[in-house]
Protein backbone atom coordinates (compact mmCIF):
# COMPACT_ATOMS: atom_id res chain seq x y z
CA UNK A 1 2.20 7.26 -26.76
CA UNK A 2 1.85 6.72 -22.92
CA UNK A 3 0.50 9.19 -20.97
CA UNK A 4 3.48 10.69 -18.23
CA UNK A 5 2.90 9.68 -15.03
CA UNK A 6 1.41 12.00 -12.26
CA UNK A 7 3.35 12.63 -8.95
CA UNK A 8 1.52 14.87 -6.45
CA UNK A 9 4.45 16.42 -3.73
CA UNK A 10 3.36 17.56 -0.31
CA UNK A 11 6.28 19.58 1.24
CA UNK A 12 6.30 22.80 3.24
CA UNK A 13 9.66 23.42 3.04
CA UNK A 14 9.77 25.29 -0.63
CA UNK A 15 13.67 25.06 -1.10
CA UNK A 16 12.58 20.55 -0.62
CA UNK A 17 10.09 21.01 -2.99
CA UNK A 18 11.40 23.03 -5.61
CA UNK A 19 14.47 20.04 -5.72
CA UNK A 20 11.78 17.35 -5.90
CA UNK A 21 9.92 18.93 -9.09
CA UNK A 22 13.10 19.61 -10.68
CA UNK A 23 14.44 16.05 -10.27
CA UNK A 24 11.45 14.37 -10.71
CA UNK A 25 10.51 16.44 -13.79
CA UNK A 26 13.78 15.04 -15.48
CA UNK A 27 12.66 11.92 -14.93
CA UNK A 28 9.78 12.73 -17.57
CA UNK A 29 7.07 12.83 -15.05
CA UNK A 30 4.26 15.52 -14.47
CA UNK A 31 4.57 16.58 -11.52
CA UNK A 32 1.93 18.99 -9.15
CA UNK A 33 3.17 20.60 -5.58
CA UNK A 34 1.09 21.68 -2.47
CA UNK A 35 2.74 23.62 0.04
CA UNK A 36 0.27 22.56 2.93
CA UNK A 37 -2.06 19.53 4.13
CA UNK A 38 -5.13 20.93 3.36
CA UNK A 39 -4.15 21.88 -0.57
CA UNK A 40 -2.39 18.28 -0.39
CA UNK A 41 -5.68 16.91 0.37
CA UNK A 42 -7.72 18.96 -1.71
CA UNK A 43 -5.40 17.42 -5.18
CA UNK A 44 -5.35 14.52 -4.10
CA UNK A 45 -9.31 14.08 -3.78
CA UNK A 46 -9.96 16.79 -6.59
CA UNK A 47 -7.34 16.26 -9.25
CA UNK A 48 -6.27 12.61 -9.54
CA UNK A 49 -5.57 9.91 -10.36
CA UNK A 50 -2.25 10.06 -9.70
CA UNK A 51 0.67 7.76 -10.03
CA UNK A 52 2.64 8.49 -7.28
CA UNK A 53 2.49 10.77 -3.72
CA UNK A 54 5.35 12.12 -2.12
CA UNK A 55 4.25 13.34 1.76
CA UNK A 56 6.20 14.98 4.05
CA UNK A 57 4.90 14.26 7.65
CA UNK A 58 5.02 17.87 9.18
CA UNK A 59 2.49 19.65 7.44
CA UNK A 60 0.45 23.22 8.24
CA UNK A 61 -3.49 21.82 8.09
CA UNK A 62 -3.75 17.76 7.84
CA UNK A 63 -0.69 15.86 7.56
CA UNK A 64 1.02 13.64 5.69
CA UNK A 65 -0.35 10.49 7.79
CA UNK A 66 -3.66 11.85 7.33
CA UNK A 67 -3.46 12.30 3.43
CA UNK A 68 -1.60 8.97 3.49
CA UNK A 69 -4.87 7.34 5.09
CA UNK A 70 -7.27 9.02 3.13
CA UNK A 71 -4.97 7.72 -0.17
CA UNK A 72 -5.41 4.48 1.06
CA UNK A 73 -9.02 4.39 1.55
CA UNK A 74 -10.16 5.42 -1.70
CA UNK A 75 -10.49 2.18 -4.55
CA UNK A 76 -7.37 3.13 -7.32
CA UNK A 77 -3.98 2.22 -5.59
CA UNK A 78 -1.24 4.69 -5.79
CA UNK A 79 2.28 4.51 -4.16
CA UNK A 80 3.18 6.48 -1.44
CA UNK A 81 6.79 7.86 -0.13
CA UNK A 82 6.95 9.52 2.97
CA UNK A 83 9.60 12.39 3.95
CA UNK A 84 9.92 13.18 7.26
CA UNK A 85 12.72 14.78 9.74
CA UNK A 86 11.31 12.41 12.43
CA UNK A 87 13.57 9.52 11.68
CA UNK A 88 12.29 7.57 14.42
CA UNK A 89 11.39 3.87 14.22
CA UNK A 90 7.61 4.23 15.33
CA UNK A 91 7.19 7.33 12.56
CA UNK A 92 8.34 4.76 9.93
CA UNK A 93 5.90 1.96 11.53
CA UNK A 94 2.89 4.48 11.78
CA UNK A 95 3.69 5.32 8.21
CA UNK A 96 3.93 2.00 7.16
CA UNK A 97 1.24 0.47 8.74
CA UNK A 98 -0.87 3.33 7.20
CA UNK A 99 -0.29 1.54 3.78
CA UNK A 100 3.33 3.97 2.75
CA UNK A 101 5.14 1.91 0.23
CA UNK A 102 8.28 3.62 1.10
CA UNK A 103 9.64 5.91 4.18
CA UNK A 104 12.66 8.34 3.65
CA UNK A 105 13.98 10.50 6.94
CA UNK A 106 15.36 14.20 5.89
CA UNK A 107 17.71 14.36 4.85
CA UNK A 108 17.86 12.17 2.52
CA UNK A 109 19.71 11.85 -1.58
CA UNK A 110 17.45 13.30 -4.11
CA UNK A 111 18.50 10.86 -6.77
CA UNK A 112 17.43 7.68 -3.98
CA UNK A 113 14.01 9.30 -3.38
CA UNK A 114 13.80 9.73 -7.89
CA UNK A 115 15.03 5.76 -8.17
CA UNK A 116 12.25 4.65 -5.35
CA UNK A 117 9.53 6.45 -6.89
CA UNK A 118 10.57 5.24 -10.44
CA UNK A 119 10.76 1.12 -8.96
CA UNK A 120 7.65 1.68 -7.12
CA UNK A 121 6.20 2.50 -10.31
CA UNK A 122 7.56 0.17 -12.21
CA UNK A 123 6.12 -2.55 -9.49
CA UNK A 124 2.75 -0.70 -9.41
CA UNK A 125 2.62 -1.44 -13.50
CA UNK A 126 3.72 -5.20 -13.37
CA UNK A 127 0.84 -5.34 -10.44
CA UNK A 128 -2.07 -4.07 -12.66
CA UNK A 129 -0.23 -6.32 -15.91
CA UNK A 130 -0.16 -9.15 -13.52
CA UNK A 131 -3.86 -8.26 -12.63
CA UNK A 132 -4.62 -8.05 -16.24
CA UNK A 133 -3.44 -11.58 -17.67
CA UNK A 134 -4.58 -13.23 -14.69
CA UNK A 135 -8.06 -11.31 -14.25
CA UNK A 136 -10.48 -14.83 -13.80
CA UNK A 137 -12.34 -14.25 -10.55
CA UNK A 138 -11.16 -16.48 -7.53
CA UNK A 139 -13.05 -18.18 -5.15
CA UNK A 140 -11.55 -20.07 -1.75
CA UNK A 141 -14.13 -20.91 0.26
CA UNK A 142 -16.51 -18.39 0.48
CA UNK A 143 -14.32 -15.85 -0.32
CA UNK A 144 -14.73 -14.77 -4.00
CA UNK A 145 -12.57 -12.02 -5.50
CA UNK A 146 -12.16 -9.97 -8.91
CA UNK A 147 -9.04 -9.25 -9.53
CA UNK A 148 -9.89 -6.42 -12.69
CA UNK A 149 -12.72 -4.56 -10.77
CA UNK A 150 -10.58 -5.15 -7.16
CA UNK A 151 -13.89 -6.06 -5.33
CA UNK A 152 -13.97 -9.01 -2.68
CA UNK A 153 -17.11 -11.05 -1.03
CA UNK A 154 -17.37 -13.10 1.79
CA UNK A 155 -20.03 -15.71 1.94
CA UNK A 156 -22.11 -13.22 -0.51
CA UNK A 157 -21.67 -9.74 1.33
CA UNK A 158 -19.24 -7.53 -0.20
CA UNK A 159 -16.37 -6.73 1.73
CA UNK A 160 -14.50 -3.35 2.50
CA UNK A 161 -11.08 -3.57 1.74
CA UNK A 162 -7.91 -0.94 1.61
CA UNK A 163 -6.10 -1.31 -1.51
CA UNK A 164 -3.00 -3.36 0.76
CA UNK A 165 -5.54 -5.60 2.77
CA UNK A 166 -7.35 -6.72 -0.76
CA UNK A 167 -3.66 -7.20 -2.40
CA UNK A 168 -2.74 -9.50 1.06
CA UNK A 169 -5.85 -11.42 0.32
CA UNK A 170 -5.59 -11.64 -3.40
CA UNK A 171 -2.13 -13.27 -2.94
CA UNK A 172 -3.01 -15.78 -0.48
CA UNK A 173 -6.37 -16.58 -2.06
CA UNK A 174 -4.02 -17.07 -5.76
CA UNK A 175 -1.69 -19.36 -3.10
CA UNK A 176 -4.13 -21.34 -1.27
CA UNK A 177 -2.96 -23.19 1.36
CA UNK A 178 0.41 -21.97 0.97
CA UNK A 179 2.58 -21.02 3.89
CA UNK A 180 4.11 -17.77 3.80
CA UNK A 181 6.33 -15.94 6.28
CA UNK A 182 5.94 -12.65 7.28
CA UNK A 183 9.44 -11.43 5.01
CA UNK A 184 7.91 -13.05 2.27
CA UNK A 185 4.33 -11.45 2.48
CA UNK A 186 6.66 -8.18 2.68
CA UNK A 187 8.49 -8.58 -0.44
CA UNK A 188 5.38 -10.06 -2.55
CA UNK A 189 3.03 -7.64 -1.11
CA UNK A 190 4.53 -4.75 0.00
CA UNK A 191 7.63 -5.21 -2.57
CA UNK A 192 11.49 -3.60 -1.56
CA UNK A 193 12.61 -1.96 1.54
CA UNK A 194 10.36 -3.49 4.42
CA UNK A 195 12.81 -5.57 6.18
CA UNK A 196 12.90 -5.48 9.98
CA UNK A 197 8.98 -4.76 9.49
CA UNK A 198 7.38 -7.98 9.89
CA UNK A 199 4.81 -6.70 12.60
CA UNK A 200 3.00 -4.56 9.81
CA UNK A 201 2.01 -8.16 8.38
CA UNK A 202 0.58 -8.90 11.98
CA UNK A 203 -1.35 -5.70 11.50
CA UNK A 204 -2.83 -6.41 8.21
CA UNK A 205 -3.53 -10.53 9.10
CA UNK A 206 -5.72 -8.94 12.26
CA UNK A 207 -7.66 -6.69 10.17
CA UNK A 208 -8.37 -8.95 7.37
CA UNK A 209 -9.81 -12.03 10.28
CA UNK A 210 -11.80 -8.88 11.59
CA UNK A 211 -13.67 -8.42 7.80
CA UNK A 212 -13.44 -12.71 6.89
CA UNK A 213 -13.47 -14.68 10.19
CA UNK A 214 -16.89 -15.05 11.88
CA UNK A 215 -14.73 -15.54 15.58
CA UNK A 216 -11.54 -13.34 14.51
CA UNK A 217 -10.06 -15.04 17.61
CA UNK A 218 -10.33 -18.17 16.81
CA UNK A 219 -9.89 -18.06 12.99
CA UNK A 220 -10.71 -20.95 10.09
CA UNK A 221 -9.52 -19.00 7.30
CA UNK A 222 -6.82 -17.52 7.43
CA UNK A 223 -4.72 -19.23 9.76
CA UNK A 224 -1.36 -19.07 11.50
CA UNK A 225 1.33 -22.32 11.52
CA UNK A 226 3.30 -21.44 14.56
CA UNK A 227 6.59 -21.02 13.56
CA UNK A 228 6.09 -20.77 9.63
CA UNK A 229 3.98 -17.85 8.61
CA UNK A 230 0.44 -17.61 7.65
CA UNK A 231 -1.83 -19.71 5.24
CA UNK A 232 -5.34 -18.97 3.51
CA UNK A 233 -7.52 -22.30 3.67
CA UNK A 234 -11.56 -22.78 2.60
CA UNK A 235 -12.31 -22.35 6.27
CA UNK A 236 -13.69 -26.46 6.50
CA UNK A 237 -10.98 -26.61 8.95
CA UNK A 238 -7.59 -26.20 10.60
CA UNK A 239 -6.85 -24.15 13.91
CA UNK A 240 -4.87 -21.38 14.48
């Protein structure tokens, strides 16, 4: 029998969060709630894995940004939903750009929030089956990466990837020389409900030539075709 999945909540607001376990308990999923940051941070380094996080912004201690960072630095990728109030567009970019799968503003429908977190998981599973029939180790270049144990090298020294930068590079690196426009590196990578975000692909390309380029700023890697989108190559050539 498979195990129920695990969905941490972090939500202040107890009335929020009381909805959220109910709903999400329906759904057949275990779910945990901490009423501040610092609990919130404390389950999600003490008690995991989990499946799934649900962060509201706002939060007495840490917040939700800040447990959404520390998420994405450890190895095991989980999806992330932030709540917030602040509806604003930079909120949703500094959430995104974080490495959130998924932004909701308060208010917002209880059963939308229930069918995100059930397709992110779905897309989470058909990642790691993905990673699982395909898990031969790739090499472009000097790059060399391992799918199964989600480790990456450049040129021999191990690199230090988030869980969203080594899934960017993994794609390209199983599309070499491939061009690929920012809405489609959102919907491969990212998956549903990123349109109108193409700059968060801008933000991950510039971190990834930081960790794979030896002159970031004049790359021979992972290069840019003005106009088109963005291409991986074995770095004997091309401009920027």
């Amino acid at each position: 029998m498979t195990a129920a999945k695990r969905v941490l909540i972090v939500e202040d607001d107890p009335h929020i969060a009381d909805l959220l376990r109910l709903h999400l308990g329906d759904e057949g999923y275990v779910v945990q709630h901490a009423a501040d940051g610092d609990a919130g941070m404390r389950l999600l380094e003490q008690e995991g894995p989990w499946d799934a996080l649900v962060l509201d912004v706002m939060l007495p201690g840490v917040d939700g940004l800040q447990i959404c960072r520390r998420a994405r630095a450890m190895a095991r990728y989980v999806p992330i939903i932030i709540i917030s109030a602040r509806g604003s567009e930079t909120q949703r970019i500094v959430g995104l750009e974080l490495g959130a799968d998924d932004y909701l503003a308060k208010p917002f429908s209880l059963p939308e929030l229930v069918a995100r977190v059930r397709a992110l998981l779905r897309r989470a599973e058909a990642m790691a089956q993905s990673a699982r029939m395909d898990a031969g180790a790739i090499t472009v270049g000097g790059l060399h990466l391992d799918p199964l144990a989600r480790t990456a090298s450049n040129d021999g020294q191990e690199l230090e990837l988030t869980p969203r930068e080594f899934d960017l590079l993994l794609f390209f690196a199983r599309n070499p020389d491939q061009v690929f426009a920012r809405a489609e590196l959102l919907d491969q990578v990212w998956g549903y409900g990123h349109d109108g975000y193409e700059h968060t692909v801008n933000t991950h390309i510039n971190r990834l030539r930081n960790k794979i380029e030896a002159d970031p700023a004049t790359p021979r890697r992972l290069l840019t075709v003005w106009g088109r989108g963005y291409k991986l190559v074995d770095g004997t050539g091309g401009t920027a």
